[in-house]
N, C-alpha and C. Protein backbone atom coordinates (compact mmCIF):
# COMPACT_ATOMS: atom_id res chain seq x y z
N UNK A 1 -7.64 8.55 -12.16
CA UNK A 1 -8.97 8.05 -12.29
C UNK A 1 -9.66 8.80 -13.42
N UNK A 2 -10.44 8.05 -14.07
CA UNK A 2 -10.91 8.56 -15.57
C UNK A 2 -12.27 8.80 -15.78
N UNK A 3 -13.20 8.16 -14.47
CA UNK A 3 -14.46 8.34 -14.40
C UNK A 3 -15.01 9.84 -13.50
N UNK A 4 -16.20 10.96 -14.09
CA UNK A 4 -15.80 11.76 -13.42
C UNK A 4 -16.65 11.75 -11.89
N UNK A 5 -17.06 10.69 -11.98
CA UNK A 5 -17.82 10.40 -10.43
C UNK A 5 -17.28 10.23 -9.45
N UNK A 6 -15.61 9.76 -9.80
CA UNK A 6 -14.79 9.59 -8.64
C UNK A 6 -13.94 10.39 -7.98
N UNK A 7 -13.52 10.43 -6.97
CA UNK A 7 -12.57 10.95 -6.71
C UNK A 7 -10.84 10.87 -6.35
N UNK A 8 -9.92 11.73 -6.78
CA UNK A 8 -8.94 11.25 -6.38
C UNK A 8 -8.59 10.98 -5.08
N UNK A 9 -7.31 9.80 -5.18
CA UNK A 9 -7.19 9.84 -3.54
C UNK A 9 -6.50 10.40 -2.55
N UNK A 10 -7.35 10.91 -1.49
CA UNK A 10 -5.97 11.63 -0.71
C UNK A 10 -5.24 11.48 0.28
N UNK A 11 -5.29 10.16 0.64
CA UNK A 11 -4.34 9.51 1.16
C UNK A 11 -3.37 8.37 1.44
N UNK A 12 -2.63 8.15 1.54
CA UNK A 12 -1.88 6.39 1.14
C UNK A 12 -2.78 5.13 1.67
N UNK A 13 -3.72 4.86 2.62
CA UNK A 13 -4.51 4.19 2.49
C UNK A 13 -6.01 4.19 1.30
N UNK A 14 -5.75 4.84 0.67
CA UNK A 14 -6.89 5.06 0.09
C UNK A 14 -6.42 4.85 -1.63
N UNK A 15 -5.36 5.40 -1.37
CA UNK A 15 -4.36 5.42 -2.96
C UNK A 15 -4.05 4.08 -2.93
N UNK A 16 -3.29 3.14 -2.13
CA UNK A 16 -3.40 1.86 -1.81
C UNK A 16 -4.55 0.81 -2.30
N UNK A 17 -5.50 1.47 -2.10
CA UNK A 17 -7.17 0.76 -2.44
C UNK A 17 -7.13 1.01 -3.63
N UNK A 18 -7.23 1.79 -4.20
CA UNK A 18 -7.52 2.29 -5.71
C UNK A 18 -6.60 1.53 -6.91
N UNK A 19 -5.11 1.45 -6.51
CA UNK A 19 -4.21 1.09 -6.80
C UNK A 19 -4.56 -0.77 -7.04
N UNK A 20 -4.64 -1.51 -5.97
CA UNK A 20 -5.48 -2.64 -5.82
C UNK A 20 -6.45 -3.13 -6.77
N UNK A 21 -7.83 -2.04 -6.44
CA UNK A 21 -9.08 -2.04 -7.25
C UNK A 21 -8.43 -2.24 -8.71
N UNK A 22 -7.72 -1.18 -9.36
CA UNK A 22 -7.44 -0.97 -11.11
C UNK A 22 -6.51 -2.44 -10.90
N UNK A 23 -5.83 -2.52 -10.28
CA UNK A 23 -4.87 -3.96 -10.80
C UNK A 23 -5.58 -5.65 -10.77
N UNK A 24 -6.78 -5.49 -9.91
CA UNK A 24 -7.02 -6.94 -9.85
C UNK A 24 -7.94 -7.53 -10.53
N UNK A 25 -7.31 -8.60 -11.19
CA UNK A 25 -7.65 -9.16 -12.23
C UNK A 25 -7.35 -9.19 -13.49
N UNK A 26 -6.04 -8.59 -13.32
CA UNK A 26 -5.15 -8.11 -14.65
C UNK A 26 -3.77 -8.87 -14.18
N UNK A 27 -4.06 -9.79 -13.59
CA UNK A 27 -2.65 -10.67 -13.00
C UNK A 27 -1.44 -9.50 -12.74
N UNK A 28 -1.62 -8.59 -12.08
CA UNK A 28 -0.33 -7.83 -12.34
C UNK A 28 0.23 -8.26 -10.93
N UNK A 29 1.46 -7.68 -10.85
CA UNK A 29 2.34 -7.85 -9.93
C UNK A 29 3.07 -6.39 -9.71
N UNK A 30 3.19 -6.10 -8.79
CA UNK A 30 4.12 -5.28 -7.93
C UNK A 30 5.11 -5.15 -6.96
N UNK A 31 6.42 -4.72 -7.39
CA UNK A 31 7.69 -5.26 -6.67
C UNK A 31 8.17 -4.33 -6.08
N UNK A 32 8.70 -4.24 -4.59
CA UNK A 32 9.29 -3.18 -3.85
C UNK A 32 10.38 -3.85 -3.40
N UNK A 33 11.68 -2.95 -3.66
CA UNK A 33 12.91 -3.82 -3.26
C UNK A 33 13.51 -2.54 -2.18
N UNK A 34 13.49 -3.02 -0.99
CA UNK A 34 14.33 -2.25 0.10
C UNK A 34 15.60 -2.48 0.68
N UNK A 35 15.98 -0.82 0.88
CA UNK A 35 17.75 -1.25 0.59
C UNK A 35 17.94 -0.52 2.00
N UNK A 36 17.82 -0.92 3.02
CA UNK A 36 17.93 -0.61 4.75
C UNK A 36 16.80 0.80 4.61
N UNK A 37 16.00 0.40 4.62
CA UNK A 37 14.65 1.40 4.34
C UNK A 37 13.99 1.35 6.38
N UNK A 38 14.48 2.48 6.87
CA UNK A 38 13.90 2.45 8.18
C UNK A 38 12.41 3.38 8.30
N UNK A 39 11.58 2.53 9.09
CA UNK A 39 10.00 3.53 9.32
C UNK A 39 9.59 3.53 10.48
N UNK A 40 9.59 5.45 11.13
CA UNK A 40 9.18 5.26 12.62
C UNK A 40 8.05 5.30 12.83
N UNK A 41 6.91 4.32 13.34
CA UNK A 41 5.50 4.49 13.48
C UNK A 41 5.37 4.33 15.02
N UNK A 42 4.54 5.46 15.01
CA UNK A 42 3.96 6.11 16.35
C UNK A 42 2.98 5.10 16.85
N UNK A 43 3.20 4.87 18.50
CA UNK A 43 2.81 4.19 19.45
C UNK A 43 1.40 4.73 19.60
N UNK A 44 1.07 6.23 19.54
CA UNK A 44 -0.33 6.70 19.82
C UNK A 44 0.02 7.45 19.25
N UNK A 45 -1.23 8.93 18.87
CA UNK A 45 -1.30 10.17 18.55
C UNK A 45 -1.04 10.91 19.38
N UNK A 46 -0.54 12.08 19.04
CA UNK A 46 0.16 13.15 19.91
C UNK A 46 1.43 13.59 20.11
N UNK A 47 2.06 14.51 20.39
CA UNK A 47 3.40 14.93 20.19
C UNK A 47 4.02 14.25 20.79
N UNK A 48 4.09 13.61 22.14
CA UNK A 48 4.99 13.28 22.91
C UNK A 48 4.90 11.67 22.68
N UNK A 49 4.67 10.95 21.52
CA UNK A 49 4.10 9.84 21.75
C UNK A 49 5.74 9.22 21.29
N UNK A 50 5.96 8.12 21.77
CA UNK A 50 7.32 6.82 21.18
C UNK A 50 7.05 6.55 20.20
N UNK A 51 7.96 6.13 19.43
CA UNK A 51 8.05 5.18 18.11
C UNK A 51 8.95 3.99 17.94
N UNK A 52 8.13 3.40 17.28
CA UNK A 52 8.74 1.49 16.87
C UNK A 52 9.39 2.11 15.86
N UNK A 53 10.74 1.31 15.65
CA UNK A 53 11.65 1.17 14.38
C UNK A 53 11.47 0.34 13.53
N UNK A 54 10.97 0.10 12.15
CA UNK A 54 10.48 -0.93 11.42
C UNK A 54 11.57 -0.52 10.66
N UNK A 55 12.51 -2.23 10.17
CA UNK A 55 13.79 -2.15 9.58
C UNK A 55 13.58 -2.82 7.99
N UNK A 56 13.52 -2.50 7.10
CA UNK A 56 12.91 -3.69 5.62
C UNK A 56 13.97 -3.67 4.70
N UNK A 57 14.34 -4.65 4.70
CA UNK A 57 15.78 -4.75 3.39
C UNK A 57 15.61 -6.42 2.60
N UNK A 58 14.89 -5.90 1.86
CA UNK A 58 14.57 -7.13 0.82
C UNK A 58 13.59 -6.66 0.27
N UNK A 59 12.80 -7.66 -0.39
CA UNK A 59 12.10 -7.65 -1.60
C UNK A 59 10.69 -7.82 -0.98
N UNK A 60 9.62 -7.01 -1.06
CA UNK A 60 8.15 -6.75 -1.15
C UNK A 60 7.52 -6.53 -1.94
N UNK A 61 6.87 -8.59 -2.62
CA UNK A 61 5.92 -8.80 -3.30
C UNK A 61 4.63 -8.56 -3.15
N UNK A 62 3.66 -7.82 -4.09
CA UNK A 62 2.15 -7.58 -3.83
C UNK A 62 1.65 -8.33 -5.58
N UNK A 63 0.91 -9.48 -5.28
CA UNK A 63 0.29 -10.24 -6.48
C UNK A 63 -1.13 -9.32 -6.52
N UNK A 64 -1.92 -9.55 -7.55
CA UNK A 64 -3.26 -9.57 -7.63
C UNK A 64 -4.22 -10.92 -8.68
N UNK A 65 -4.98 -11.21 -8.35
CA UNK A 65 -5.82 -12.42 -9.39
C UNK A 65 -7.17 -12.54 -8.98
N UNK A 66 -7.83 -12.56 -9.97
CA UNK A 66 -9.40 -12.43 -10.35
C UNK A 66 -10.07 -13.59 -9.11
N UNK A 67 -10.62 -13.66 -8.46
CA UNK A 67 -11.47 -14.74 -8.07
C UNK A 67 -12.46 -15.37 -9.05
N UNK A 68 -12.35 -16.59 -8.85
CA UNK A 68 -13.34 -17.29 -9.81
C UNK A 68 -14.67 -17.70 -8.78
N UNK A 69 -15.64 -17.73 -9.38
CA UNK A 69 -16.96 -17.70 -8.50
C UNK A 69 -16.95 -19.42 -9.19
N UNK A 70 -17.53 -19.90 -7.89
CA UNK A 70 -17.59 -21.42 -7.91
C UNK A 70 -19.55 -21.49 -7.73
């Protein structure tokens, strides 16, 4: 970030946003290709908590495009 009012981000939801913000409206595109990419996300907070197995093996498209005001 180049403006000094802002701040960097410090976390993947937030870097996510920013990331978003600078790309839209610049038609860009972003490609994630997963090759048996496993992610354990926690059922609740806390040590003893379970986790879901999220399995992704393919291709994760993210577009962006300007809205036109009607």
């Amino acid at each position: 970030m180049t403006e000094s009012n802002t701040t960097e981000p410090t976390n993947w939801p937030d870097l996510a946003m920013s990331l978003f913000d600078g790309l839209t409206g610049r038609k860009a595109e972003i490609t994630y290709d997963f090759d048996q990419l496993e992610v354990s996300v926690p059922h609740h907070v806390g040590e003893a908590c379970k986790y879901a197995t999220w399995k992704l093996n393919g291709v994760l498209k993210i577009r962006t495009a300007e809205k036109t005001q009607a």
